[in-house]
C-alpha atoms as a PDB file:
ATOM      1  CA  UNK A   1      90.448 100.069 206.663  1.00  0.00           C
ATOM      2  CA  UNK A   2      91.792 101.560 203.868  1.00  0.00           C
ATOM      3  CA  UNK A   3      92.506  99.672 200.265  1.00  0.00           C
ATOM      4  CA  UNK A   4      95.998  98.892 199.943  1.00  0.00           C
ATOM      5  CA  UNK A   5      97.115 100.349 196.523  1.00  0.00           C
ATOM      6  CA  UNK A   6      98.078  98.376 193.077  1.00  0.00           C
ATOM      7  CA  UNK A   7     101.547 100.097 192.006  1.00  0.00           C
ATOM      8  CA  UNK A   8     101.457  99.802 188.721  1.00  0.00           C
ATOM      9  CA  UNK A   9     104.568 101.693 188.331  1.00  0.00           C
ATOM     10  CA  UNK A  10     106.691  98.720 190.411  1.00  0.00           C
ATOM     11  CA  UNK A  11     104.924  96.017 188.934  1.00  0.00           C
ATOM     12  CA  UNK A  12     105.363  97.328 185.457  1.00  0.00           C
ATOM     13  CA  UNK A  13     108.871  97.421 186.602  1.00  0.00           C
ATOM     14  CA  UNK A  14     108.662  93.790 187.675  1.00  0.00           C
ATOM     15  CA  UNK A  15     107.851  92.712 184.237  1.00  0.00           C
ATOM     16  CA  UNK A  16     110.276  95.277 182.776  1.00  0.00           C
ATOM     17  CA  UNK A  17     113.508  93.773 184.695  1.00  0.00           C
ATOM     18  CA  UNK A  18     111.977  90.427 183.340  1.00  0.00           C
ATOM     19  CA  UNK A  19     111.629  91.346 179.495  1.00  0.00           C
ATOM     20  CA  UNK A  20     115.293  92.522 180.093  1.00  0.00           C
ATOM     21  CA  UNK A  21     116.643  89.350 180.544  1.00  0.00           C
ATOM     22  CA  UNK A  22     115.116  87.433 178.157  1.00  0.00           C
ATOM     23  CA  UNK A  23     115.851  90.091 175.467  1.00  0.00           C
ATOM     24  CA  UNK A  24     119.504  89.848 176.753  1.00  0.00           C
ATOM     25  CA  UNK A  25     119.276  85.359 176.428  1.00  0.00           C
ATOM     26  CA  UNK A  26     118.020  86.222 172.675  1.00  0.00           C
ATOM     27  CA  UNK A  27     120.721  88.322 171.885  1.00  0.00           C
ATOM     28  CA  UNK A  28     122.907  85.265 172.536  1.00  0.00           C
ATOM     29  CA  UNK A  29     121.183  83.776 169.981  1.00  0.00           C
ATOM     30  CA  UNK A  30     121.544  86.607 167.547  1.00  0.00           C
ATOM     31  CA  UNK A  31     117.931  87.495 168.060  1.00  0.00           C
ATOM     32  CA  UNK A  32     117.385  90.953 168.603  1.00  0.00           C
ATOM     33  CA  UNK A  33     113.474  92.205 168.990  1.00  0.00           C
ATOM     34  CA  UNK A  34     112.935  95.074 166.878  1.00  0.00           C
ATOM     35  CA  UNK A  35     109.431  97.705 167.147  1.00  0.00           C
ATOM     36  CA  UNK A  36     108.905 100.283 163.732  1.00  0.00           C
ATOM     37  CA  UNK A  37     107.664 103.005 165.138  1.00  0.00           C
ATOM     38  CA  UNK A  38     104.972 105.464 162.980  1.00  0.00           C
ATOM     39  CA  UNK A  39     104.323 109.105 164.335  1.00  0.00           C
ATOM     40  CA  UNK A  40     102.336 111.419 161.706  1.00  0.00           C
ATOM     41  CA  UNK A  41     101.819 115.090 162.485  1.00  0.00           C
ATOM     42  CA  UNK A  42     102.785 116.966 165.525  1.00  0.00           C
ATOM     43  CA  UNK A  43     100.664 115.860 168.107  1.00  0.00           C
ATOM     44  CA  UNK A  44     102.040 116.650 171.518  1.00  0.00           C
ATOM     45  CA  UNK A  45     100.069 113.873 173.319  1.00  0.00           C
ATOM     46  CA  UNK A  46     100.978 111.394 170.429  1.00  0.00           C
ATOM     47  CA  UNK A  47     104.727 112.347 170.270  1.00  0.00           C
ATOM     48  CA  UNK A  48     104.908 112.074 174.212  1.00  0.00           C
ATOM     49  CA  UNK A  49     103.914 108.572 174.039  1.00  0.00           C
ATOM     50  CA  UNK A  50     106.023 108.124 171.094  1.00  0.00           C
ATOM     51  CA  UNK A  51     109.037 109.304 173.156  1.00  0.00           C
ATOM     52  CA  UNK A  52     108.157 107.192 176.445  1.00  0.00           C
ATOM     53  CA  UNK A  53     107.417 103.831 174.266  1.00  0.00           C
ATOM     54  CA  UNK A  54     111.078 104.589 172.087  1.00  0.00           C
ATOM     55  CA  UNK A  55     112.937 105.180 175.867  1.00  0.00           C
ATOM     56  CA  UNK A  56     110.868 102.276 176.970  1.00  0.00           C
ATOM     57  CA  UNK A  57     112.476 100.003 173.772  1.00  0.00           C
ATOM     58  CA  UNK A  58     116.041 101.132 174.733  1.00  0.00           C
ATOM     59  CA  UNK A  59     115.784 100.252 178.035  1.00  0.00           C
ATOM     60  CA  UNK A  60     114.900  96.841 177.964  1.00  0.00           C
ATOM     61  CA  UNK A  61     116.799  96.085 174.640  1.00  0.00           C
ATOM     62  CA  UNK A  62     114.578  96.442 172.324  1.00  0.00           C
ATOM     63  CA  UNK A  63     115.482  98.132 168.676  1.00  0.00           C
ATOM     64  CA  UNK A  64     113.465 100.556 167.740  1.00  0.00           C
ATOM     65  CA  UNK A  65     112.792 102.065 164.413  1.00  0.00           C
ATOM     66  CA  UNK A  66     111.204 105.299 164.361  1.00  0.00           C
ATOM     67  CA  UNK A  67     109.582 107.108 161.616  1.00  0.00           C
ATOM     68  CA  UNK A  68     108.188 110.316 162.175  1.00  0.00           C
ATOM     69  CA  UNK A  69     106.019 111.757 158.851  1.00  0.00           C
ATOM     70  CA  UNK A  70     104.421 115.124 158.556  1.00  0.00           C
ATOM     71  CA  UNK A  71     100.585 115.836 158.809  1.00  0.00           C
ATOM     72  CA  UNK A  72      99.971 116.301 155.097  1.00  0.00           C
ATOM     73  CA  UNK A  73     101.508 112.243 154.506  1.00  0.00           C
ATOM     74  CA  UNK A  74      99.208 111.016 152.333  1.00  0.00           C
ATOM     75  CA  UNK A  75      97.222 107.362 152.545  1.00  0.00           C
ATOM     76  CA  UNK A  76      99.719 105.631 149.742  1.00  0.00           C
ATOM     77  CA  UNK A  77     103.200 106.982 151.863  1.00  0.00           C
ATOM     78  CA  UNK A  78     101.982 106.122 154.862  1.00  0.00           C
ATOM     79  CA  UNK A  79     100.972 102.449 153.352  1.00  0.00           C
ATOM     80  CA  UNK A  80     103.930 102.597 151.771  1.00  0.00           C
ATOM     81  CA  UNK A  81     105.859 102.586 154.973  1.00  0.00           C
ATOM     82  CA  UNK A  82     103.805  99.992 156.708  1.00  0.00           C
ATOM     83  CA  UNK A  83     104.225  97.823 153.826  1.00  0.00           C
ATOM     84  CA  UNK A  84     107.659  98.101 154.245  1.00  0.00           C
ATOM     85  CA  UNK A  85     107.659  97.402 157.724  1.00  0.00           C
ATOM     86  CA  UNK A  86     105.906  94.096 157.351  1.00  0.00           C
ATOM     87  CA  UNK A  87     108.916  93.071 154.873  1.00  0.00           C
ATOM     88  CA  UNK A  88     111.592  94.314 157.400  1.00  0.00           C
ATOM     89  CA  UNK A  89     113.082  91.026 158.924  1.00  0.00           C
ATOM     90  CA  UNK A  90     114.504  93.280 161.766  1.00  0.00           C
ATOM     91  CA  UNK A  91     111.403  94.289 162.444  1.00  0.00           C
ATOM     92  CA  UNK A  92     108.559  92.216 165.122  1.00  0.00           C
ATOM     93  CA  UNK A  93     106.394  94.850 166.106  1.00  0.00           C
ATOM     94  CA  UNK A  94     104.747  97.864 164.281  1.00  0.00           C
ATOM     95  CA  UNK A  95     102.785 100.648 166.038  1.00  0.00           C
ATOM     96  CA  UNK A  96     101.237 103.452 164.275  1.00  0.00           C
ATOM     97  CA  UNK A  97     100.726 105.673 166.750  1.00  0.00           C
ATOM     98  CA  UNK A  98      96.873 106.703 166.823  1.00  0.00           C
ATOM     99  CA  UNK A  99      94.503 109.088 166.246  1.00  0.00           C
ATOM    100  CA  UNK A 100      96.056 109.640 162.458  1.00  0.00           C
ATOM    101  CA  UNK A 101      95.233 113.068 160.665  1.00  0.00           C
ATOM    102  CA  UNK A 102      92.319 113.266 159.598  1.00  0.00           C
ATOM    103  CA  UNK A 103      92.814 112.552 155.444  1.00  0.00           C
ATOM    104  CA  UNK A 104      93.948 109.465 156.766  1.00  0.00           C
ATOM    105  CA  UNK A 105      91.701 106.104 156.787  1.00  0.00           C
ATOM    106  CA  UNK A 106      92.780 104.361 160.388  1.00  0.00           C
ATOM    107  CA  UNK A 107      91.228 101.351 159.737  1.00  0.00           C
ATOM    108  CA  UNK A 108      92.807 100.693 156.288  1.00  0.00           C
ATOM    109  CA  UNK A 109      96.037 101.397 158.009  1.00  0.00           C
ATOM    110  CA  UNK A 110      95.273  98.700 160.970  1.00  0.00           C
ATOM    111  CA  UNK A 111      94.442  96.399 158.617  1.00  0.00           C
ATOM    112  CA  UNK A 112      97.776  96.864 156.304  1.00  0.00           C
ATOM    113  CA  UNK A 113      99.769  95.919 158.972  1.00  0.00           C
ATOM    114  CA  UNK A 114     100.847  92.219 159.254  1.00  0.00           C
ATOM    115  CA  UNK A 115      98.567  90.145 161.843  1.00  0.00           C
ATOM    116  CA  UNK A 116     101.950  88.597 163.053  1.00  0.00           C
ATOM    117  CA  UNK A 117     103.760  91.961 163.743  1.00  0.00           C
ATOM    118  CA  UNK A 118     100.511  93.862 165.549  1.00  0.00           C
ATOM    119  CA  UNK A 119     101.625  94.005 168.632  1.00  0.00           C
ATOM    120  CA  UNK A 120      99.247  96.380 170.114  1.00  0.00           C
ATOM    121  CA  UNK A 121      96.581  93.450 169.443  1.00  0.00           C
ATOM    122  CA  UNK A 122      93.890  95.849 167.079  1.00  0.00           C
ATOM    123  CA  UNK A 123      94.244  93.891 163.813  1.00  0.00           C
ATOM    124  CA  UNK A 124      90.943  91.942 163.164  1.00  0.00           C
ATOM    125  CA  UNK A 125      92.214  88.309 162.926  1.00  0.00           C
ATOM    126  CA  UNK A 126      94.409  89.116 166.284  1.00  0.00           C
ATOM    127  CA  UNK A 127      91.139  90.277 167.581  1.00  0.00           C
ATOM    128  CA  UNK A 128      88.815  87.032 166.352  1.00  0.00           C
ATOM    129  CA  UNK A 129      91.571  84.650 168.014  1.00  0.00           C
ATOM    130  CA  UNK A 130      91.327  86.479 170.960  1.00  0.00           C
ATOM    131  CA  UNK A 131      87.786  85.762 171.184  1.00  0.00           C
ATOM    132  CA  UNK A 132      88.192  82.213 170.422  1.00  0.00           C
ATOM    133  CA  UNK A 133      90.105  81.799 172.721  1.00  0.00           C
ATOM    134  CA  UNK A 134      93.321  80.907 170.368  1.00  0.00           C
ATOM    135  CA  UNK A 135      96.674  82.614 171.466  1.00  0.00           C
ATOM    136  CA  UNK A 136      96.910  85.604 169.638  1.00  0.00           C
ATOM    137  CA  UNK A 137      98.699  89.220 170.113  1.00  0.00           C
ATOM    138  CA  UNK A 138      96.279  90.520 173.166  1.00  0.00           C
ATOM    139  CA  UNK A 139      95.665  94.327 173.156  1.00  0.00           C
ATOM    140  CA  UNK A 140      97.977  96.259 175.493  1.00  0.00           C
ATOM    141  CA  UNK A 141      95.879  97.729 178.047  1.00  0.00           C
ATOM    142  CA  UNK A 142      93.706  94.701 178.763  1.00  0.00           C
ATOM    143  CA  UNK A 143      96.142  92.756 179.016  1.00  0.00           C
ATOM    144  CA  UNK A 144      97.805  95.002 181.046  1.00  0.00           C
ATOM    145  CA  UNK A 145      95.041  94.560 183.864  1.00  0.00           C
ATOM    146  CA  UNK A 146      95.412  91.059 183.715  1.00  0.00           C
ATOM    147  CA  UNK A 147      98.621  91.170 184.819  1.00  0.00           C
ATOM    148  CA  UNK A 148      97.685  93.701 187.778  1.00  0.00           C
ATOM    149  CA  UNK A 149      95.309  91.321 188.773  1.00  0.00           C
ATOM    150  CA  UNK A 150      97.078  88.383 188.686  1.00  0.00           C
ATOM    151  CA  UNK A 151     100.408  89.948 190.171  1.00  0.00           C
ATOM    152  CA  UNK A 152      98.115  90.979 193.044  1.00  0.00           C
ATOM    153  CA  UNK A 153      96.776  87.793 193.223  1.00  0.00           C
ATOM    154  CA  UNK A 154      93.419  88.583 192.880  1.00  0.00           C
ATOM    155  CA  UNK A 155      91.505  85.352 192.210  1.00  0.00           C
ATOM    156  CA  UNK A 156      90.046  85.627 189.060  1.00  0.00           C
ATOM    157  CA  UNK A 157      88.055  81.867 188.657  1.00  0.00           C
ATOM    158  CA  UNK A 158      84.381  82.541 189.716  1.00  0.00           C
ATOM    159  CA  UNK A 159      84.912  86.243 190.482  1.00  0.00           C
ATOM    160  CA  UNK A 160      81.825  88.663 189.303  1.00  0.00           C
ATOM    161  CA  UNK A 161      83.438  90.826 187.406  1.00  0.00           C
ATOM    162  CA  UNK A 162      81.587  94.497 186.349  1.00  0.00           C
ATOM    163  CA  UNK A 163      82.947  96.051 183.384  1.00  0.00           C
ATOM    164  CA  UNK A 164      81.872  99.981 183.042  1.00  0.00           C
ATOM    165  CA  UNK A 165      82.571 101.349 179.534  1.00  0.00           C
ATOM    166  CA  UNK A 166      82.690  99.079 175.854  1.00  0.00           C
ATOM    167  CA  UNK A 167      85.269 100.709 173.545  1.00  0.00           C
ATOM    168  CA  UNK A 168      87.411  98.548 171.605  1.00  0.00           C
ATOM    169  CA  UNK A 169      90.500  98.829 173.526  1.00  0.00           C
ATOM    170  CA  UNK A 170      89.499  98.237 176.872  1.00  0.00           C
ATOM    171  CA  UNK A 171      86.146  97.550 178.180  1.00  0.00           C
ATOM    172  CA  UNK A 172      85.192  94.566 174.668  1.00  0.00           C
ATOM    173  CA  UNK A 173      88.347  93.304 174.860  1.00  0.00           C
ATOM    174  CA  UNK A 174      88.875  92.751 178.622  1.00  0.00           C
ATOM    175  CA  UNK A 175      85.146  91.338 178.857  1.00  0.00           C
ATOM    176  CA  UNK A 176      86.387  88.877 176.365  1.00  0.00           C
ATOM    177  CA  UNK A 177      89.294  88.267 178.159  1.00  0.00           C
ATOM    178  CA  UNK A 178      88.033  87.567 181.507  1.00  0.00           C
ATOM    179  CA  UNK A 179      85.346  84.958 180.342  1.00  0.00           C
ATOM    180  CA  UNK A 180      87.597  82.760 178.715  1.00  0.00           C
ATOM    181  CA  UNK A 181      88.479  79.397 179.690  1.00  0.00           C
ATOM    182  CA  UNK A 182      91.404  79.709 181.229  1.00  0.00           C
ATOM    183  CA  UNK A 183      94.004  80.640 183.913  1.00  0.00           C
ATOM    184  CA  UNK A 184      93.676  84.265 183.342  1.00  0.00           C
ATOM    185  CA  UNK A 185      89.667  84.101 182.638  1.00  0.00           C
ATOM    186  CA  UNK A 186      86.818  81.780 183.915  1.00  0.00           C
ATOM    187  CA  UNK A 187      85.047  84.999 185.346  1.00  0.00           C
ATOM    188  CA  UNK A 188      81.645  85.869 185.205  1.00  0.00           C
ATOM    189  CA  UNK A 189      81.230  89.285 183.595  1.00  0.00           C
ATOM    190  CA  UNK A 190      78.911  91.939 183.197  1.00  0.00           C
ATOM    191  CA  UNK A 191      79.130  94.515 180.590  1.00  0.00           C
ATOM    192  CA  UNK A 192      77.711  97.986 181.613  1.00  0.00           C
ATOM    193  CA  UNK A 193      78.077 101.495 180.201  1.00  0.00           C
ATOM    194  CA  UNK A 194      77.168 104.839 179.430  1.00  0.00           C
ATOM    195  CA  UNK A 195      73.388 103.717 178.577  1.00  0.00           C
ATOM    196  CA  UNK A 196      72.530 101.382 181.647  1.00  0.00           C
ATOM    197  CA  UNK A 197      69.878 102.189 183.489  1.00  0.00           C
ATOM    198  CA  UNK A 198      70.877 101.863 187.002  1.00  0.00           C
ATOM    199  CA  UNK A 199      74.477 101.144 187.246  1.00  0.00           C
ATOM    200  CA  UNK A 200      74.893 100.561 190.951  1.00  0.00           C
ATOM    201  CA  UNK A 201      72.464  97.753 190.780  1.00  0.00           C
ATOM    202  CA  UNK A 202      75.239  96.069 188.962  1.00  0.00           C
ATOM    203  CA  UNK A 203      78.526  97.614 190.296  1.00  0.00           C
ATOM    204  CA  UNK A 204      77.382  96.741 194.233  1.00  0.00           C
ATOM    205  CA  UNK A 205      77.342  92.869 193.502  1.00  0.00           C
ATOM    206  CA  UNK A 206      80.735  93.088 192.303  1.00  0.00           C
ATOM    207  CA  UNK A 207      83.809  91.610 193.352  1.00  0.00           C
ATOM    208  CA  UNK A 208      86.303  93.263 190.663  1.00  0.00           C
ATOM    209  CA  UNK A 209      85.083  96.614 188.914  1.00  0.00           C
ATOM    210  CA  UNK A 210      87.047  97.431 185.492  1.00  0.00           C
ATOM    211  CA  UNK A 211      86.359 100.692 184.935  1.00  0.00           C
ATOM    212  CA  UNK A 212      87.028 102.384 181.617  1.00  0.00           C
ATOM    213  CA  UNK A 213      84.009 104.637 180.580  1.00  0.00           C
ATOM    214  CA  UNK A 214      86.303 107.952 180.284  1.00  0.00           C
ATOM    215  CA  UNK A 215      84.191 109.909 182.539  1.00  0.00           C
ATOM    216  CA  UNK A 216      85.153 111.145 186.480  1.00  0.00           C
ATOM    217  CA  UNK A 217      83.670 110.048 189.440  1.00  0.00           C
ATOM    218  CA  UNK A 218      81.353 107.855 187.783  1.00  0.00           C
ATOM    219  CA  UNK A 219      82.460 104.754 190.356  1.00  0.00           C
ATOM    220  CA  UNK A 220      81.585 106.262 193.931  1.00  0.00           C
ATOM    221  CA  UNK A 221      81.756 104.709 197.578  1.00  0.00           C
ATOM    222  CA  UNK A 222      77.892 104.208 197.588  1.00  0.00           C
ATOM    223  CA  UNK A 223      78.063 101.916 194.134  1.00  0.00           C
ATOM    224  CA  UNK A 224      80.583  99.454 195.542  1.00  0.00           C
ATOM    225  CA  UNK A 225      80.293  96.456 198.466  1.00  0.00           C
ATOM    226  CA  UNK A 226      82.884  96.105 201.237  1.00  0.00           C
ATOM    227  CA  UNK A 227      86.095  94.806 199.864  1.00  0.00           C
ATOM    228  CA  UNK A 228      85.954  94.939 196.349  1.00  0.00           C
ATOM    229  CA  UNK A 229      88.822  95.274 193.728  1.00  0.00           C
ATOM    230  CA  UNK A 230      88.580  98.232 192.074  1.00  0.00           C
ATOM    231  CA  UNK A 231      91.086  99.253 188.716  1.00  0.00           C
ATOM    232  CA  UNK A 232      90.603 102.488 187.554  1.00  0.00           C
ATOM    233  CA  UNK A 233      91.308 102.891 183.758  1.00  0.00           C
ATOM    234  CA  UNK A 234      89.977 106.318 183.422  1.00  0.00           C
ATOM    235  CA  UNK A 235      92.219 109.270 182.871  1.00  0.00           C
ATOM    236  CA  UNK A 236      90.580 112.490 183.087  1.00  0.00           C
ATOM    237  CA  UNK A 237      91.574 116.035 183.480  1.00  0.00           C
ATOM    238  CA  UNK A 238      89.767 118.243 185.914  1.00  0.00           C
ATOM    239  CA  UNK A 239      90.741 122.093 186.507  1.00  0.00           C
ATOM    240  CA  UNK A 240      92.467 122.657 189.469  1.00  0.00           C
ATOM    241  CA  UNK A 241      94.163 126.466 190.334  1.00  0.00           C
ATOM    242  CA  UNK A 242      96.032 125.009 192.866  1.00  0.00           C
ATOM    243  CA  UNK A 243      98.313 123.263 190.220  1.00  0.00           C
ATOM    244  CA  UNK A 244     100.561 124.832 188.084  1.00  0.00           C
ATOM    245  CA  UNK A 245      99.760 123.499 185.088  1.00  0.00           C
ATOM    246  CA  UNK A 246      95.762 124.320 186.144  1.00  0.00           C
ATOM    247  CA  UNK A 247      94.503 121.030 186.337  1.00  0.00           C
ATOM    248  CA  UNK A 248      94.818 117.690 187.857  1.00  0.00           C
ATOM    249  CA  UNK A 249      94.453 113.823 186.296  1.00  0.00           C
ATOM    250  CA  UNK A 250      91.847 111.856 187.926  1.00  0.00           C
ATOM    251  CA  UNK A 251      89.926 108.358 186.965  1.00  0.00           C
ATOM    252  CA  UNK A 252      86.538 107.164 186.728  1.00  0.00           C
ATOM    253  CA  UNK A 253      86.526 106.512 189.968  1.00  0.00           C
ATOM    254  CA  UNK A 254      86.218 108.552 193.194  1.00  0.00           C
ATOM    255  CA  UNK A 255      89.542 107.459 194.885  1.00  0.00           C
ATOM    256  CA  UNK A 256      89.633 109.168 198.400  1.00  0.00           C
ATOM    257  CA  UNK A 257      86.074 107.535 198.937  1.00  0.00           C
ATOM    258  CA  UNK A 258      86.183 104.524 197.127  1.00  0.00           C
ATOM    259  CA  UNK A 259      89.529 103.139 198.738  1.00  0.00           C
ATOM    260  CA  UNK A 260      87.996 103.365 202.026  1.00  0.00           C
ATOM    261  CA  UNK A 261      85.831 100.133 200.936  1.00  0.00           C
ATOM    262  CA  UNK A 262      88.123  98.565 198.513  1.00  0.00           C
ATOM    263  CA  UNK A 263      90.872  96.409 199.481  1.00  0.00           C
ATOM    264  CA  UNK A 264      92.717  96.891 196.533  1.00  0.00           C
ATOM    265  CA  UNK A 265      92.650  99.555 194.489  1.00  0.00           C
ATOM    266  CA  UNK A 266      94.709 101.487 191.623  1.00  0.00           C
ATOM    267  CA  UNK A 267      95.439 104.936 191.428  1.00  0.00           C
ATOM    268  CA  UNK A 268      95.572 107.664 188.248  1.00  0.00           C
ATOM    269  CA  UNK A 269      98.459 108.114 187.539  1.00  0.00           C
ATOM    270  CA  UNK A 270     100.458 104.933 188.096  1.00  0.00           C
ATOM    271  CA  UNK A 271      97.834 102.320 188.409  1.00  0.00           C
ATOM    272  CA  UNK A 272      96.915 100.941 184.789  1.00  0.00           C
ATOM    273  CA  UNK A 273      99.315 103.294 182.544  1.00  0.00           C
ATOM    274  CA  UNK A 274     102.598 102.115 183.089  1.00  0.00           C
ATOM    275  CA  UNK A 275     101.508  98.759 182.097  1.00  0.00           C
ATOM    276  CA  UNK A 276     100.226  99.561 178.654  1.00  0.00           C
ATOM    277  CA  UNK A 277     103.890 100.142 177.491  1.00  0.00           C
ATOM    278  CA  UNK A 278     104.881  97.497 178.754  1.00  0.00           C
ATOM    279  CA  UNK A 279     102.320  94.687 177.458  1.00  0.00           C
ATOM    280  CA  UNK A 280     103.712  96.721 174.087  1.00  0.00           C
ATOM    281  CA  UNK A 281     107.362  95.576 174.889  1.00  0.00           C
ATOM    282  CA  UNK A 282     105.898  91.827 175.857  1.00  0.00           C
ATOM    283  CA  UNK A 283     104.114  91.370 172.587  1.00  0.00           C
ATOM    284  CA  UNK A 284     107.438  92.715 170.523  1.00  0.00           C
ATOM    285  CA  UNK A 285     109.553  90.190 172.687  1.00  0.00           C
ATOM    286  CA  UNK A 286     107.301  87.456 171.811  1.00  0.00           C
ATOM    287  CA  UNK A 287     106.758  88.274 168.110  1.00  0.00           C
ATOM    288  CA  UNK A 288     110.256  88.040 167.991  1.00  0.00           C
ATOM    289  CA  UNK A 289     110.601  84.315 169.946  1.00  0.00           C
ATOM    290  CA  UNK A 290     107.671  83.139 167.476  1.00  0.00           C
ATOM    291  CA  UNK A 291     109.546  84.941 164.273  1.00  0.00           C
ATOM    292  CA  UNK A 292     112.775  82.476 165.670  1.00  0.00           C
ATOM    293  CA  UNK A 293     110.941  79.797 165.839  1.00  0.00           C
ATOM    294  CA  UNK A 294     111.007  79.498 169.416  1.00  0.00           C
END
């Protein structure tokens, strides 16, 4: 029997319709959420997800701020601007949209920007509480998963959980996440990744596989037990002449064969990517309560 799919598209939607309302009870209160936007350069991939996250803001309620520099900004503007960001009242949120040109020093940047305005969760000290366990801004994508999971209530509490792929916004972070002590955690997790030796030996005793490695079928029907949860972070392109455009975007995983065991699944696109602009929009909302006092 075949997996039934994780939408992430309606859940994402779920959440959205929810964020909408409370951003419409703060605006009662004269609170209005705002997100500075930073886009350097011309980046068609970057100013894409500029657009989508900016749409995303005026949906929901949210005012956005946007502040598109050219290529050649130099280190002191673009510090500049996040500096005055951080001592913008109206604004909760900051996201410098990433990967910067190169002259530019990312992790200075990162670390300019106010721990209580990083709402995509990257900023060291957000990143320390989160592996204390002590609430803090989570990163976007992770947390994202979480709320896949949980919406699809998928029992988290004693679940082995196999983690393929350890960058520092997915695969660390959502380890971290899972084995904490609490309602969204108390799983037991295994960290595996480009380097592990035999990587079925670990996936096949799963029940939940995270996988965010960045690399196409690497997840395949003979690594993975009857009835396992499978989310797919991967998003890979892979030619394909019967397209227009010449290729097609596929995960990590090897859908068609994999949902065959699963019994739930998420697909690429619309599984884990509408989330991540949307834990982006929670994080602004609640920046904004905490900024109140609330």
């Amino acid at each position: 029997m075949a997996a039934q799919i994780i939408d992430g598209k309606q859940i994402a939607a779920e959440m959205r319709a929810e964020l909408k309302a409370e951003v419409a009870k703060l605006k009662e209160k004269n609170i209005v959420p705002g997100l500075g936007v930073v886009l350097i350069g011309d980046d068609p991939a970057s100013k894409s997800y500029v657009t989508a996250k900016e749409r995303a803001c005026e949906e929901i309620g949210i005012y956005s701020n946007d502040n598109r520099l050219p290529a050649d900004t130099t280190q002191e503007e673009l510090i500049e601007l996040v500096k005055k960001l951080n001592n913008d009242p109206k604004i909760n949120g900051i996201l410098v949209q990433l990967p910067l040109p190169k002259q530019l020093d990312e992790s200075e940047v990162l670390l300019t920007i106010s721990p209580a305005k990083d709402v995509d969760g990257f900023h060291p000290i957000n990143i320390g509480k989160m592996v204390a366990g002590e609430k803090a801004f989570l990163p976007c994508t992770p947390h994202g998963i979480i709320q896949l999971l949980q919406r699809s209530n998928v029992t988290l509490e004693g679940a082995e959980v196999v983690v393929v792929g350890r960058s520092n916004i997915v695969g660390k972070p959502i380890a971290n996440m899972l084995i904490q002590k609490a309602d969204t955690g108390n799983a037991t997790v295994t960290v595996c990744h480009t380097r592990t030796k035999d990587l079925a030996s670990h996936t096949k005793r799963a029940d939940i596989i995270i996988a965010a490695v960045g690399r196409p079928n690497t997840v395949t029907a003979d690594m993975v037990k009857e009835g396992v949860v499978v989310i797919d972070v991967g998003v890979n392109r892979v030619e394909d002449a019967s397209k227009k455009r010449g290729y097609r975007l596929v995960g990590d995983v090897d859908f068609e064969a994999v949902k065959e065991k699963a019994s739930l699944i998420t697909p690429v696109p619309g599984g884990v990517g509408p989330m991540t602009i949307t834990m982006l929009l929670y994080n602004t909302v609640e920046s904004a309560k905490i900024a109140a006092g609330l």
